[in-house]
Protein backbone atom coordinates (compact mmCIF):
# COMPACT_ATOMS: atom_id res chain seq x y z
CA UNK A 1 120.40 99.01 66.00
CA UNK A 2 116.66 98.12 65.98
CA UNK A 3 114.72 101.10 67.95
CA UNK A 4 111.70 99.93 70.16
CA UNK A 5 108.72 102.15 70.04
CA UNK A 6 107.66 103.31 73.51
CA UNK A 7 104.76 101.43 75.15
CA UNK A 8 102.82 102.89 78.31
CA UNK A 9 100.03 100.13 79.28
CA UNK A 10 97.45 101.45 82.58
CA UNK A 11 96.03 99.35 83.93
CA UNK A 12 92.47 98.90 86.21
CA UNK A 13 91.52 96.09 88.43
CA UNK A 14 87.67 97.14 89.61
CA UNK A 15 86.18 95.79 92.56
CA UNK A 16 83.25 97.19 94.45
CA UNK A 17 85.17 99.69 96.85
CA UNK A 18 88.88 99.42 95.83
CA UNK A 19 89.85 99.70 91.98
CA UNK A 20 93.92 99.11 91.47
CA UNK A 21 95.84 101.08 89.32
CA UNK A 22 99.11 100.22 87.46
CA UNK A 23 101.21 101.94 84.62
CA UNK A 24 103.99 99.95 83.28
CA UNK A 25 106.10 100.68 80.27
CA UNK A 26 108.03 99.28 77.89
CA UNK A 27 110.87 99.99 75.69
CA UNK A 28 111.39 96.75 73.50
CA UNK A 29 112.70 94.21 76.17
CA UNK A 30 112.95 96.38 78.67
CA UNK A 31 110.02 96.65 81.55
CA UNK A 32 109.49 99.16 84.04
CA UNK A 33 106.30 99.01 86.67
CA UNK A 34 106.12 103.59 86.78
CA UNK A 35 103.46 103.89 89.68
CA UNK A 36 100.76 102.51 91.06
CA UNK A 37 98.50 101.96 94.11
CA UNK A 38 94.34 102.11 94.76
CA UNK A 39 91.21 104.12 94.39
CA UNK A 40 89.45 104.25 97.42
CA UNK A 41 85.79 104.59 96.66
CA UNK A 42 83.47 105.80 99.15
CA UNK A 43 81.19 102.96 100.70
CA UNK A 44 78.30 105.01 101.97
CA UNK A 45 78.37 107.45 98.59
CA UNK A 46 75.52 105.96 95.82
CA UNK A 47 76.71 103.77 92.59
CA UNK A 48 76.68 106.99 90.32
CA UNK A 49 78.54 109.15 93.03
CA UNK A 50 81.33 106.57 93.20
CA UNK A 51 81.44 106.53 89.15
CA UNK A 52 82.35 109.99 89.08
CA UNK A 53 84.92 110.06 91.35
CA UNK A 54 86.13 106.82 89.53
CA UNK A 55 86.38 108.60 86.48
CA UNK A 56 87.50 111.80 88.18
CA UNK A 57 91.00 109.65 89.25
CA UNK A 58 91.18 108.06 85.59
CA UNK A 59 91.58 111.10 84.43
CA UNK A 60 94.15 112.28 86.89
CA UNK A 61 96.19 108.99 85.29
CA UNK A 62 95.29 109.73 81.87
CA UNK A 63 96.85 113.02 81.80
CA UNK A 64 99.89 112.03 84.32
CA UNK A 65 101.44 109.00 82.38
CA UNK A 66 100.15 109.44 78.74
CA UNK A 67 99.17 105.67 78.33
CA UNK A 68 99.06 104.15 74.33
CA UNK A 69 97.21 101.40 75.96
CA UNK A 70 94.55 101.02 78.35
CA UNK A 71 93.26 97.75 80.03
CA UNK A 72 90.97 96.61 82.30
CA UNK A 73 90.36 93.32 83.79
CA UNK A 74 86.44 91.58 82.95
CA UNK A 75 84.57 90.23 86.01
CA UNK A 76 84.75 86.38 86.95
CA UNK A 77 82.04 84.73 87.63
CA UNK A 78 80.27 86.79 90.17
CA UNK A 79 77.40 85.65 91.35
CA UNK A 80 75.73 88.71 93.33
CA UNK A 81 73.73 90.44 90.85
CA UNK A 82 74.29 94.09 92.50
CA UNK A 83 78.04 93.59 92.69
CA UNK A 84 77.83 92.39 88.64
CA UNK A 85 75.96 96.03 88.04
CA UNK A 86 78.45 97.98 90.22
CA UNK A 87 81.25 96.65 88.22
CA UNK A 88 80.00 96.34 84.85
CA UNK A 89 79.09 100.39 85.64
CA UNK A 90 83.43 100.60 86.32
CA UNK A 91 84.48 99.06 83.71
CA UNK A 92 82.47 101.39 81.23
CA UNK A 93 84.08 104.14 83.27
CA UNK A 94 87.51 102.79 82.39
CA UNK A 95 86.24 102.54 78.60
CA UNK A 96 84.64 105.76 78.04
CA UNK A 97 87.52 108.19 80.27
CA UNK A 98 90.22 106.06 77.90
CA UNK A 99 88.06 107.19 74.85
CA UNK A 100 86.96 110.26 75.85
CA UNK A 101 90.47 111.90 77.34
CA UNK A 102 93.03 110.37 75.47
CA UNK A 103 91.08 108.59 71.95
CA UNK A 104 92.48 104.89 73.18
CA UNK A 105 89.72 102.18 73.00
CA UNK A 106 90.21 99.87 76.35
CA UNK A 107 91.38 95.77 76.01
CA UNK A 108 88.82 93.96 78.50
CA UNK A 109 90.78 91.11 79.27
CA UNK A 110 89.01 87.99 81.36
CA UNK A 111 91.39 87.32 84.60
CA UNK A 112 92.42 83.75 82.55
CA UNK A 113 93.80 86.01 79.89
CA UNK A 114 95.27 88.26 82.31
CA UNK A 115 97.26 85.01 83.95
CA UNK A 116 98.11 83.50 81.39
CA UNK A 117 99.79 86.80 79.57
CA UNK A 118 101.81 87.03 82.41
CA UNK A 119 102.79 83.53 82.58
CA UNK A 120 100.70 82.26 85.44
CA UNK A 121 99.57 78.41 85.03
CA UNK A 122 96.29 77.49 85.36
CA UNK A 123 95.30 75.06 87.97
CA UNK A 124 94.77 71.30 86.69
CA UNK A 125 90.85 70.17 87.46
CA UNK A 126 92.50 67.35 89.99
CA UNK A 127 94.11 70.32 91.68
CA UNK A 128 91.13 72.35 91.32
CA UNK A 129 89.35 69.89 92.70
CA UNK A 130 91.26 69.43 96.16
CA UNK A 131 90.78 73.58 97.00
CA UNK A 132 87.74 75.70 97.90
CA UNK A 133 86.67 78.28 95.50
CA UNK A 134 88.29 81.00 98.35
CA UNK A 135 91.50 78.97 98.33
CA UNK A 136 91.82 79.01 94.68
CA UNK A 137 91.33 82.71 94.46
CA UNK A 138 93.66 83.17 97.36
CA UNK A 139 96.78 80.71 95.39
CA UNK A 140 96.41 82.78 92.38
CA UNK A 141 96.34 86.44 94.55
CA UNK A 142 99.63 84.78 95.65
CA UNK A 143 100.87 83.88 92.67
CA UNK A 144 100.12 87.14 90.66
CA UNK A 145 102.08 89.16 93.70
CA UNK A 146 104.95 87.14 93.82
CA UNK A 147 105.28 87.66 90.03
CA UNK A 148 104.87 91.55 89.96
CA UNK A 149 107.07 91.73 93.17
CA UNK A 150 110.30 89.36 90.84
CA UNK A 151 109.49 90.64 87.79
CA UNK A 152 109.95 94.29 89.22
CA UNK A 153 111.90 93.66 91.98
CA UNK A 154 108.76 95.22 94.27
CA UNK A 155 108.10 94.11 98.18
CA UNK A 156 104.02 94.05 97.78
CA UNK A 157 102.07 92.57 100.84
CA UNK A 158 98.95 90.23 100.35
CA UNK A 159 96.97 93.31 101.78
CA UNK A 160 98.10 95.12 98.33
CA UNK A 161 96.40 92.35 95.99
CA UNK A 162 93.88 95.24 94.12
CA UNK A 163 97.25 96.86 93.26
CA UNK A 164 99.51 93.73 92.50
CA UNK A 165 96.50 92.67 89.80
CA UNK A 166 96.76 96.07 88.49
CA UNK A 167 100.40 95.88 87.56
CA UNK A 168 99.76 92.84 85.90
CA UNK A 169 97.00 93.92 83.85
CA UNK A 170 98.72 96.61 82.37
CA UNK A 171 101.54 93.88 81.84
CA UNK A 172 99.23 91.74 79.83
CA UNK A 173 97.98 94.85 78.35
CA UNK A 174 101.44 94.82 76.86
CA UNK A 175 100.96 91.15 75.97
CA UNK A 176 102.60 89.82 79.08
């Protein structure tokens, strides 16, 4: 009998108020979503106050699951310059807690990679073409929550879409 080494992926979805968490493991063909939920970061504290407590939780998770693999989702194609700095300063808080606390180097995936991992289709350009920007994002949020709720038989509500994306992060952490 073939033994399956132990995989525990975390995973982060930033966003400028609300970061998702996720930790899912695996045990050869076997999946299990562990926890997860959301970091509520303080509006009215600065950028560098919010980082710490950021980092502060990470390191709460760090130490609670024991992850061999730590993942993080890239930005999309944001166009607000302050909301690019605010979550470019996140993700390097993923990246340096992983390193720092545990000696794991974090996968940035892009959100394409992320989809696609976890078997989510991408949109044809005709289809593309017939939806708003807002409407696209909304079909995949859909999509990726219907997927984590099946694939671990979960009851997630559109209002839980920072911690649906988590999940499946730290499934395509695992390589979908």
């Amino acid at each position: 009998m073939k033994e399956h080494a132990v995989r525990i992926s975390l995973g982060y979805d930033t966003s400028s108020t609300e970061v998702g968490w996720a930790v899912v493991r695996s045990d050869g063909e076997l999946l299990e979503h562990v926890a997860s939920g959301t970091i509520s970061l303080n509006k009215k504290a600065s950028h560098a106050a919010r980082m710490v407590d950021l980092y502060e939780d990470i390191v709460k998770h760090l130490g609670r699951y024991s992850p061999n693999l730590l993942t993080v989702e890239a930005m999309s194609s944001i166009k607000n310059a302050k909301v690019v700095k605010i979550l470019q300063g996140y993700i390097a808080v993923v990246m340096l807690a992983g390193m720092q606390i545990c000696k794991l180097e974090a996968n940035v995936l892009t959100p394409q990679t992320v989809k696609a991992r976890v078997g989510i289709n991408p949109m044809s350009p005709q289809e593309k073409k017939k939806h708003t920007s807002k409407d696209i994002r909304r079909i995949y949020k859909a999509k990726v929550i219907a997927l984590v709720n099946a694939r671990f038989d979960l009851n997630l509500g559109e209002d839980e879409e920072d911690r649906a994306d988590a999940i499946a992060i730290a499934l395509a952490g695992l390589g979908g």
